[in-house]
C-alpha atoms as a PDB file:
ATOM      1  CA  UNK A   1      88.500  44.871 -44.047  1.00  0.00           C
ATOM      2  CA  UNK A   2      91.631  45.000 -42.101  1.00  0.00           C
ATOM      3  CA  UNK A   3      91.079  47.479 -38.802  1.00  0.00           C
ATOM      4  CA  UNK A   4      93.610  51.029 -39.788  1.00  0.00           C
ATOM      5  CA  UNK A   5      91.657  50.763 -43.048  1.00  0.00           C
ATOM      6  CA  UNK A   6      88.152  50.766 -41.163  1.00  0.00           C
ATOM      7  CA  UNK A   7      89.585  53.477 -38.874  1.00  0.00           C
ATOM      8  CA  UNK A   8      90.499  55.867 -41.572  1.00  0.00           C
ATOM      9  CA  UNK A   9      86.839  55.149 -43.218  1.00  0.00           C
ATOM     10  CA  UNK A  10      85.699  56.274 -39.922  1.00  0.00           C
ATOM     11  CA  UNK A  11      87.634  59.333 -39.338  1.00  0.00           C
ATOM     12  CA  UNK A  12      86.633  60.520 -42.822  1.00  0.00           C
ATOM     13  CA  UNK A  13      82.991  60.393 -42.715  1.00  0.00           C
ATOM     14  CA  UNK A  14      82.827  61.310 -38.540  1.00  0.00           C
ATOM     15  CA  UNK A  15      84.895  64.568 -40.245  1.00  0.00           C
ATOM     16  CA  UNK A  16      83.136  65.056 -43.467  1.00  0.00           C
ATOM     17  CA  UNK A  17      79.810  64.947 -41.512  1.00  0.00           C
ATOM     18  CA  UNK A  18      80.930  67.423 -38.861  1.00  0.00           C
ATOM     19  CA  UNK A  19      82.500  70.204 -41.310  1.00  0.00           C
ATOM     20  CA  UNK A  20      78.814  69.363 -43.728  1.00  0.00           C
ATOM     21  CA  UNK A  21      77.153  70.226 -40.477  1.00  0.00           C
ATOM     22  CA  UNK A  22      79.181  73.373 -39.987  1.00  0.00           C
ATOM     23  CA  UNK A  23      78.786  74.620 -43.559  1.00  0.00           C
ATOM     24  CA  UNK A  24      75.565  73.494 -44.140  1.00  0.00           C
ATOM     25  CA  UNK A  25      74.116  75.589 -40.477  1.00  0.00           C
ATOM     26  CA  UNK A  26      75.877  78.163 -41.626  1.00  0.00           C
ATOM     27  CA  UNK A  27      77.668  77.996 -38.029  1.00  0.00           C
ATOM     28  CA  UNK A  28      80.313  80.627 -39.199  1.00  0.00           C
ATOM     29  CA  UNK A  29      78.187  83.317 -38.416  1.00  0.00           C
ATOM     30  CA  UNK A  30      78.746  82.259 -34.624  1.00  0.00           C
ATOM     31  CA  UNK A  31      82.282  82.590 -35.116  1.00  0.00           C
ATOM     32  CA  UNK A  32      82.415  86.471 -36.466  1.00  0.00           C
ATOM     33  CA  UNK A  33      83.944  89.573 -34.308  1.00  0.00           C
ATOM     34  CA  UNK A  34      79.934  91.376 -34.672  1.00  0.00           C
ATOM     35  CA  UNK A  35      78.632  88.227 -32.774  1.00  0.00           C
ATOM     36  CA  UNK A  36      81.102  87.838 -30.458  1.00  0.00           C
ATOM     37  CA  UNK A  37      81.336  91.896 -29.423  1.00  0.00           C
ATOM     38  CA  UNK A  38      76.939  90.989 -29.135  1.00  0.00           C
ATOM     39  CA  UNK A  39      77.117  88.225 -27.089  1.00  0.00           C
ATOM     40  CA  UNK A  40      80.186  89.297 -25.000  1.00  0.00           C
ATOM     41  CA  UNK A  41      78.237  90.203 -22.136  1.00  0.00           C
ATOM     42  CA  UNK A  42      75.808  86.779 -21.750  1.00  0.00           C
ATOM     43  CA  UNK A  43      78.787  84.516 -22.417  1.00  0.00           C
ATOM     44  CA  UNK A  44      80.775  86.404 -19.334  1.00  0.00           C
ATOM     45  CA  UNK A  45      77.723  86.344 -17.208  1.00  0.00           C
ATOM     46  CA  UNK A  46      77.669  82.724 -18.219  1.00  0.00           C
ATOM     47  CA  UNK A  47      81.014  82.478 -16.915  1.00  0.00           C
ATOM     48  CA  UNK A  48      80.833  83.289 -13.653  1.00  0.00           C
ATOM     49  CA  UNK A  49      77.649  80.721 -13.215  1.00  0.00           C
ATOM     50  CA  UNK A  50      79.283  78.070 -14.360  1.00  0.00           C
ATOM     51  CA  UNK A  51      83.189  78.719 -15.150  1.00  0.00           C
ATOM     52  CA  UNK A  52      84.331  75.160 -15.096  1.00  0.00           C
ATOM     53  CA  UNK A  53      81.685  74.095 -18.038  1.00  0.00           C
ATOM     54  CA  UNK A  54      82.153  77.075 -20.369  1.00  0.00           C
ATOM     55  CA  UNK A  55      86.080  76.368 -20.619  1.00  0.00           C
ATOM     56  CA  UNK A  56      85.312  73.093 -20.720  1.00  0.00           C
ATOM     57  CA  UNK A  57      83.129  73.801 -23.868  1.00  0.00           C
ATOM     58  CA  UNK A  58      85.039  76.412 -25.323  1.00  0.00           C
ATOM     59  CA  UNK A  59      88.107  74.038 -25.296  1.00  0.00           C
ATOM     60  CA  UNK A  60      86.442  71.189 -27.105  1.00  0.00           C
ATOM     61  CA  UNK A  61      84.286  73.756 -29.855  1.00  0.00           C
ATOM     62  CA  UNK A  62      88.297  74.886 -29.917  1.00  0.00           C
ATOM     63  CA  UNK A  63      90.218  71.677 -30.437  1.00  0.00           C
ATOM     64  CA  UNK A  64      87.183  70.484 -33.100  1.00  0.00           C
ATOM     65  CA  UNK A  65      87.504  73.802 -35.087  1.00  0.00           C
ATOM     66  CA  UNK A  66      91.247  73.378 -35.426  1.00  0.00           C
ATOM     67  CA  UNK A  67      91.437  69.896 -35.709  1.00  0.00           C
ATOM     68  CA  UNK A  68      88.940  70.003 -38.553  1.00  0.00           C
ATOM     69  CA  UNK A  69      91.127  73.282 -40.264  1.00  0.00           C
ATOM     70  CA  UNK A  70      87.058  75.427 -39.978  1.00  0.00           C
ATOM     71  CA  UNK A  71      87.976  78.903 -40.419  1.00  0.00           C
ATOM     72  CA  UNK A  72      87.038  80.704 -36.522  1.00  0.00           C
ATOM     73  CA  UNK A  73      90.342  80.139 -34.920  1.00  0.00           C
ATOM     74  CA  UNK A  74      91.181  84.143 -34.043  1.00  0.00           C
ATOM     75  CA  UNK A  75      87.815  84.250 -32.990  1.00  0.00           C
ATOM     76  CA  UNK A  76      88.018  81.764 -30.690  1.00  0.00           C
ATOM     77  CA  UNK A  77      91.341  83.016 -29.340  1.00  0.00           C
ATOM     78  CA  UNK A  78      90.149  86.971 -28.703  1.00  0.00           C
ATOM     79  CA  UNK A  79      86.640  85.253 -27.305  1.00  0.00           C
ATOM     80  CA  UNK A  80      89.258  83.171 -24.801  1.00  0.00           C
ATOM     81  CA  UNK A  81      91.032  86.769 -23.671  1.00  0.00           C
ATOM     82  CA  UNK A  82      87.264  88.640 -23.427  1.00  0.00           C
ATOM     83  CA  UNK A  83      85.728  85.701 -21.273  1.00  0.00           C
ATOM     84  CA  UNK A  84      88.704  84.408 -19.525  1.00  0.00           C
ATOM     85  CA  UNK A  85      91.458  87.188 -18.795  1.00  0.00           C
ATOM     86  CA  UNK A  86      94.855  87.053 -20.241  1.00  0.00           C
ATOM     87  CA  UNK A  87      96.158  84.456 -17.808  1.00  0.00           C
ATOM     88  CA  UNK A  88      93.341  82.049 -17.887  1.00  0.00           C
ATOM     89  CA  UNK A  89      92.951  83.319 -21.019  1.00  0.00           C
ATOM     90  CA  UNK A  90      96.572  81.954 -22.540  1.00  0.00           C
ATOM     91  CA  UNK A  91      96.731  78.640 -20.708  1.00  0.00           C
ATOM     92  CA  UNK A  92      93.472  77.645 -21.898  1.00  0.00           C
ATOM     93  CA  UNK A  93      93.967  78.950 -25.187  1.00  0.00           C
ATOM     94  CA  UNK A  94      97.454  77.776 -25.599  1.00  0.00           C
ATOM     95  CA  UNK A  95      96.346  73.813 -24.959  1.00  0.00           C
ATOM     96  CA  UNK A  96      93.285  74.197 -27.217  1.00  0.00           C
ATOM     97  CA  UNK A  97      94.944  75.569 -30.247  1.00  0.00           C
ATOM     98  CA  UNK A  98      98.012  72.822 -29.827  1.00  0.00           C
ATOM     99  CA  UNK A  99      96.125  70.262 -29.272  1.00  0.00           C
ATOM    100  CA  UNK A 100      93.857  71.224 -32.142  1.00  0.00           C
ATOM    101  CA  UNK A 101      96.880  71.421 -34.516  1.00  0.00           C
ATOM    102  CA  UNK A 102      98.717  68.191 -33.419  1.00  0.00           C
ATOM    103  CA  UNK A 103      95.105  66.318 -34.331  1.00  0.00           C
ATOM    104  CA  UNK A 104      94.813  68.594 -38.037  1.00  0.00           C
ATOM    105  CA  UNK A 105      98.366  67.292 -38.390  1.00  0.00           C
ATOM    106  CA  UNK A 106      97.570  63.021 -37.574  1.00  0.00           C
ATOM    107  CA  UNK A 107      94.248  63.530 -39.593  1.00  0.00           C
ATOM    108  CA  UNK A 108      96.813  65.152 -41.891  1.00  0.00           C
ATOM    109  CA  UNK A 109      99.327  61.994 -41.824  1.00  0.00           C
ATOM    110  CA  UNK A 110      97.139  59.350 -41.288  1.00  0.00           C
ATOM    111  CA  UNK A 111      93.662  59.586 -43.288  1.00  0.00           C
ATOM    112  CA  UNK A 112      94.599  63.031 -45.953  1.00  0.00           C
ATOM    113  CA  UNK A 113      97.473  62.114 -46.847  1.00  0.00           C
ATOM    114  CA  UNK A 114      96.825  62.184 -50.756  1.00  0.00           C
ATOM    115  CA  UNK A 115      94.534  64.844 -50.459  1.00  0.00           C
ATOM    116  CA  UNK A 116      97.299  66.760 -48.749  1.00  0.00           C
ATOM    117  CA  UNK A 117      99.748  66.013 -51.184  1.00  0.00           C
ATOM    118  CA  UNK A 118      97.632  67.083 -53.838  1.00  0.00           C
ATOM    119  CA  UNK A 119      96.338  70.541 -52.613  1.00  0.00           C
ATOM    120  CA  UNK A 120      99.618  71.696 -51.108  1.00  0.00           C
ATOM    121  CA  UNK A 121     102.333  69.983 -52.997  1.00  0.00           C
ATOM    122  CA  UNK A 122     103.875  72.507 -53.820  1.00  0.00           C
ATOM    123  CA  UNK A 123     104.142  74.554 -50.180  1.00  0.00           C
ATOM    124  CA  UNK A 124     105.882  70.515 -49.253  1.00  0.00           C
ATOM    125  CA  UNK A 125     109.138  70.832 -51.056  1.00  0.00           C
ATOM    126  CA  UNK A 126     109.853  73.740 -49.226  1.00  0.00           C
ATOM    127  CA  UNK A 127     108.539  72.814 -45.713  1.00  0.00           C
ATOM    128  CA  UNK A 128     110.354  69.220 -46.236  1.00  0.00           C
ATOM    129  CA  UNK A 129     113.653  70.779 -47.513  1.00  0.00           C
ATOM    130  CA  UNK A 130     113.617  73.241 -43.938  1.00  0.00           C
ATOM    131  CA  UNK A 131     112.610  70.352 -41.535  1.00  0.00           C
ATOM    132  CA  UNK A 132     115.655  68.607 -42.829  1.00  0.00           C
ATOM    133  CA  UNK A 133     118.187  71.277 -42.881  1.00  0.00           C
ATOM    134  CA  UNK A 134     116.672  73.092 -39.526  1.00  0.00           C
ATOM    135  CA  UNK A 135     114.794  69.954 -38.178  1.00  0.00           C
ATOM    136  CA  UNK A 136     112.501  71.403 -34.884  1.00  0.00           C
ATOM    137  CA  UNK A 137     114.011  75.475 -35.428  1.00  0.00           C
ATOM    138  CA  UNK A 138     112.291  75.315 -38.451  1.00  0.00           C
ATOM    139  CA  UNK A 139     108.223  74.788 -37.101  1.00  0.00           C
ATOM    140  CA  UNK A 140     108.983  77.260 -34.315  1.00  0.00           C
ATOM    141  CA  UNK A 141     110.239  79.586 -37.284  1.00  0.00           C
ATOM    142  CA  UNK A 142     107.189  79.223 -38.977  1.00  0.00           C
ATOM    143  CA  UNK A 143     104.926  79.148 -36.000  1.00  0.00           C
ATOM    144  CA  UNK A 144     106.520  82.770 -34.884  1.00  0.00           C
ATOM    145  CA  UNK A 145     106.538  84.172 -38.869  1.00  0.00           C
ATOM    146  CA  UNK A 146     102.917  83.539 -40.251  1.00  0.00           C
ATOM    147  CA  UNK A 147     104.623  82.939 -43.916  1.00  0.00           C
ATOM    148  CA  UNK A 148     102.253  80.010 -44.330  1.00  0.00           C
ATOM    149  CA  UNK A 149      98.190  79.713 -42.834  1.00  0.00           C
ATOM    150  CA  UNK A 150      98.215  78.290 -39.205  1.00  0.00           C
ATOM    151  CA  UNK A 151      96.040  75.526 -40.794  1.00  0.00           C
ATOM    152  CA  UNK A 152      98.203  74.842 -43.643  1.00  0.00           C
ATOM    153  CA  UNK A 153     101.384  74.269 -41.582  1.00  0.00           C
ATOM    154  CA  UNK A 154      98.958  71.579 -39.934  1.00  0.00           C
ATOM    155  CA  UNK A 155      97.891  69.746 -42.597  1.00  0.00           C
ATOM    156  CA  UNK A 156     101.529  70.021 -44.588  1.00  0.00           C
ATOM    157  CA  UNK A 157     103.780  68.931 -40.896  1.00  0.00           C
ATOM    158  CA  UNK A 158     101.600  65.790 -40.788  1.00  0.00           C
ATOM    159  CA  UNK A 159     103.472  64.499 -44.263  1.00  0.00           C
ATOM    160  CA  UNK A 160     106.892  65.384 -43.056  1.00  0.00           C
ATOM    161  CA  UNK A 161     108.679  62.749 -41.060  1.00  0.00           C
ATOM    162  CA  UNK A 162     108.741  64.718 -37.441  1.00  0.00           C
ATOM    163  CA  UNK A 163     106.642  63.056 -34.988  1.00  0.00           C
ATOM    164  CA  UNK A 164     103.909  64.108 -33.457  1.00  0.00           C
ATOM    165  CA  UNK A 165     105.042  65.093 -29.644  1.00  0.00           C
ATOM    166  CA  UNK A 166     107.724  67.132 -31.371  1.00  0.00           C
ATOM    167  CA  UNK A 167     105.271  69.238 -33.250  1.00  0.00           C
ATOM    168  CA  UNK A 168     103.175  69.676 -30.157  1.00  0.00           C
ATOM    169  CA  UNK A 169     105.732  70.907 -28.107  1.00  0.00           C
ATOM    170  CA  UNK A 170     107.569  73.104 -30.292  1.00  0.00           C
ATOM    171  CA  UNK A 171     104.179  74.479 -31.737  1.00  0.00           C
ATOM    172  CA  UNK A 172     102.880  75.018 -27.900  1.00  0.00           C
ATOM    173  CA  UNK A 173     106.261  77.205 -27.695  1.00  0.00           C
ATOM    174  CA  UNK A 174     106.245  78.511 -30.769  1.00  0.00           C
ATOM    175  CA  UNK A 175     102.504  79.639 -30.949  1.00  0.00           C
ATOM    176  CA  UNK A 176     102.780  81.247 -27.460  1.00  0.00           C
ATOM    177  CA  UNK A 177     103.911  84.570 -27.888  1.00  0.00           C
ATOM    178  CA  UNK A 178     101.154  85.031 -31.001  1.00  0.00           C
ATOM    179  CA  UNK A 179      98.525  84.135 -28.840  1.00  0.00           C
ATOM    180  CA  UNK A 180      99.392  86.131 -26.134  1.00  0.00           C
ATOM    181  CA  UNK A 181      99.262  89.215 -28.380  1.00  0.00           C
ATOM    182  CA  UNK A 182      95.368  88.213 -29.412  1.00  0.00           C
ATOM    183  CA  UNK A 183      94.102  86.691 -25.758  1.00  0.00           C
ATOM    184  CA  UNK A 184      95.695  90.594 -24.452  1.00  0.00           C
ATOM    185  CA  UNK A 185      93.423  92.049 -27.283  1.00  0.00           C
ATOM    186  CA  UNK A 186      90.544  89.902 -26.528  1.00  0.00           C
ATOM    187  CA  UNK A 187      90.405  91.668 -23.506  1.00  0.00           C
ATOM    188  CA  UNK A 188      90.099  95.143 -25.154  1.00  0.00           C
ATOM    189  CA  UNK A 189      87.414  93.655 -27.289  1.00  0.00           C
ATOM    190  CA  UNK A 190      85.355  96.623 -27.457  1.00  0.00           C
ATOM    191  CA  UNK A 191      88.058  98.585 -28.791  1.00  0.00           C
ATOM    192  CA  UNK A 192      89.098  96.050 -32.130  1.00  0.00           C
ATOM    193  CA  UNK A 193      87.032  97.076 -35.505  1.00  0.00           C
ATOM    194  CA  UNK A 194      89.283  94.410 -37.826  1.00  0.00           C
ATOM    195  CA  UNK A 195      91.309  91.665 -37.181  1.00  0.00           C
ATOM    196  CA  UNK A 196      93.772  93.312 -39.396  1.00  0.00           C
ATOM    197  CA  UNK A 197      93.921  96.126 -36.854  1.00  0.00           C
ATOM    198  CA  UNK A 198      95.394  93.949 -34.006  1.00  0.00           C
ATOM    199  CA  UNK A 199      99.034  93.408 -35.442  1.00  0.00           C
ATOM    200  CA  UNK A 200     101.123  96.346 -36.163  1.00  0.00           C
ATOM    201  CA  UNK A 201     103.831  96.315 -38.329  1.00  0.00           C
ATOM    202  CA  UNK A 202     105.992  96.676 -35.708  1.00  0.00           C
ATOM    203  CA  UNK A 203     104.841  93.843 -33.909  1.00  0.00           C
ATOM    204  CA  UNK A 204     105.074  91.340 -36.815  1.00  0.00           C
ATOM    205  CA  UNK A 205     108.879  92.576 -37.194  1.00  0.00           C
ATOM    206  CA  UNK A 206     109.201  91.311 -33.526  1.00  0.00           C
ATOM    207  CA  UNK A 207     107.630  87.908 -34.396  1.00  0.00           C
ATOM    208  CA  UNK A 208     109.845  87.965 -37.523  1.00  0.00           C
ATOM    209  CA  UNK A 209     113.268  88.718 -35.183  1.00  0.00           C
ATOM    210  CA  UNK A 210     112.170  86.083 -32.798  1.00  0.00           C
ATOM    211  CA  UNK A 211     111.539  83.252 -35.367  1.00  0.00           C
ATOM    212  CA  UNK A 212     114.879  83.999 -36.707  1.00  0.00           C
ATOM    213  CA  UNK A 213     116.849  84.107 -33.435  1.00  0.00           C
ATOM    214  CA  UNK A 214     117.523  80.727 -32.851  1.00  0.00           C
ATOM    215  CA  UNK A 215     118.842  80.038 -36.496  1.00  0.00           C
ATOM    216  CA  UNK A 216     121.011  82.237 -35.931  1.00  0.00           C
ATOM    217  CA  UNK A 217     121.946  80.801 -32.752  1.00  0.00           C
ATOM    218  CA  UNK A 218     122.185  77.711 -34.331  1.00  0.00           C
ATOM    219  CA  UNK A 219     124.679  79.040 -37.304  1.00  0.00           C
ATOM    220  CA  UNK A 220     126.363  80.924 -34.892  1.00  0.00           C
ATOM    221  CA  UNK A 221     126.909  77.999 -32.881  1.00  0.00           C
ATOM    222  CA  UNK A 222     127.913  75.185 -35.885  1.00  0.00           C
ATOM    223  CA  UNK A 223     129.763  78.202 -37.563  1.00  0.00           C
ATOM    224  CA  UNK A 224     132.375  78.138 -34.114  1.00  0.00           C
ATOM    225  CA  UNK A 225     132.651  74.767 -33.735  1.00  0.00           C
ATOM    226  CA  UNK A 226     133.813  74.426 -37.227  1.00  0.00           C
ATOM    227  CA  UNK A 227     136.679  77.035 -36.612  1.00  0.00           C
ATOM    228  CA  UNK A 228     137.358  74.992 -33.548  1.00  0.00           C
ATOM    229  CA  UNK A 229     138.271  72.043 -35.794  1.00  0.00           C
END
């Protein structure tokens, strides 16, 4: 047994084992907006005893809930506003969620690649056909206008031919202004009833006029040089 094929084996039961153990301990319920509005106040006074440890946790319970495409991820990200601030807050959340998403996408690419293939083939064609025509523009347009699941853009990127530090950077960009929005209502936590409640229309129609801006720019910009020739 050759050593990427022992990998992979190993990556696929160390994964099917952790999201068993999620499922199975019914671990969800941790990640709900009842529990966290409940435990709010221990996990802050847990904060200021030990700050360095409980980002140091929350990062990893981040990066292993993303990386493993378990549903908690807004959770997580108000949680990081309520405990942390909106400063502390974003950075913290910002690294965790990237970081998360560039490891769903080379779990993605290098061990679920058929399964991948044959749960979201058809979401492919279309994400394949814009990463060619737009190349990088394209992931920050879809990281800015939620017209796919933040997981599924993970798992579908990693069968795509842009490498990985490309889809970390441009999804740390592209993801910032979204998370800003939740980490700032984290911090009214009190005050949310839904999840649905925290984006307005309006506000999506901002995300949708920022995606959008630099293919325009782009046009704009391949439109006048073609004049020019």
């Amino acid at each position: 047994m050759n050593s990427n094929l022992l990998k992979r084996i190993v990556l696929i039961v160390a994964g099917s084992a952790l999201a068993a153990i999620f499922f199975a301990f019914d671990l969800q319920q941790y990640l709900t907006l009842d529990y966290l509005k409940e435990s709010q106040a221990r996990f802050a006074d847990l904060y200021q005893a030990k700050p360095v440890l409980v980002i140091g946790v929350y990062m990893a319970i981040y990066i292993l809930v993303t990386a493993l495409s378990l549903p908690g991820a807004v959770i997580l990200t108000l949680a990081g506003g309520a405990l942390f601030g909106l400063v502390t807050g974003l950075v913290v959340v910002s690294f965790s969620s990237t970081i998360g998403a560039t490891l769903a996408c080379f779990v993605s690419r290098f061990v679920l690649r058929d399964w991948v293939q044959k749960k979201f083939g058809d979401k492919l064609a279309t994400i394949n056909e814009g990463v060619a025509r737009e190349g990088a523009f394209y992931l920050f347009t879809l990281r800015l206008i939620p017209v796919f699941p933040f997981f599924v853009i993970n798992l579908v990127m990693g069968l795509t031919k842009m490498s990985l530090f490309t889809f970390y950077w441009v999804s740390q960009l592209g993801m910032l202004a979204g998370t800003a929005v939740f980490v700032n209502a984290g911090k009214e936590l009190a005050k949310i009833d839904s999840l649905s409640g925290i984006l307005s229309p309006g506000l999506i129609g901002s995300f949708v006029i920022l995606g959008l801006f630099p293919l325009i720019v782009k046009k704009l910009v391949a439109y006048i040089q073609g004049r020019k020739k």
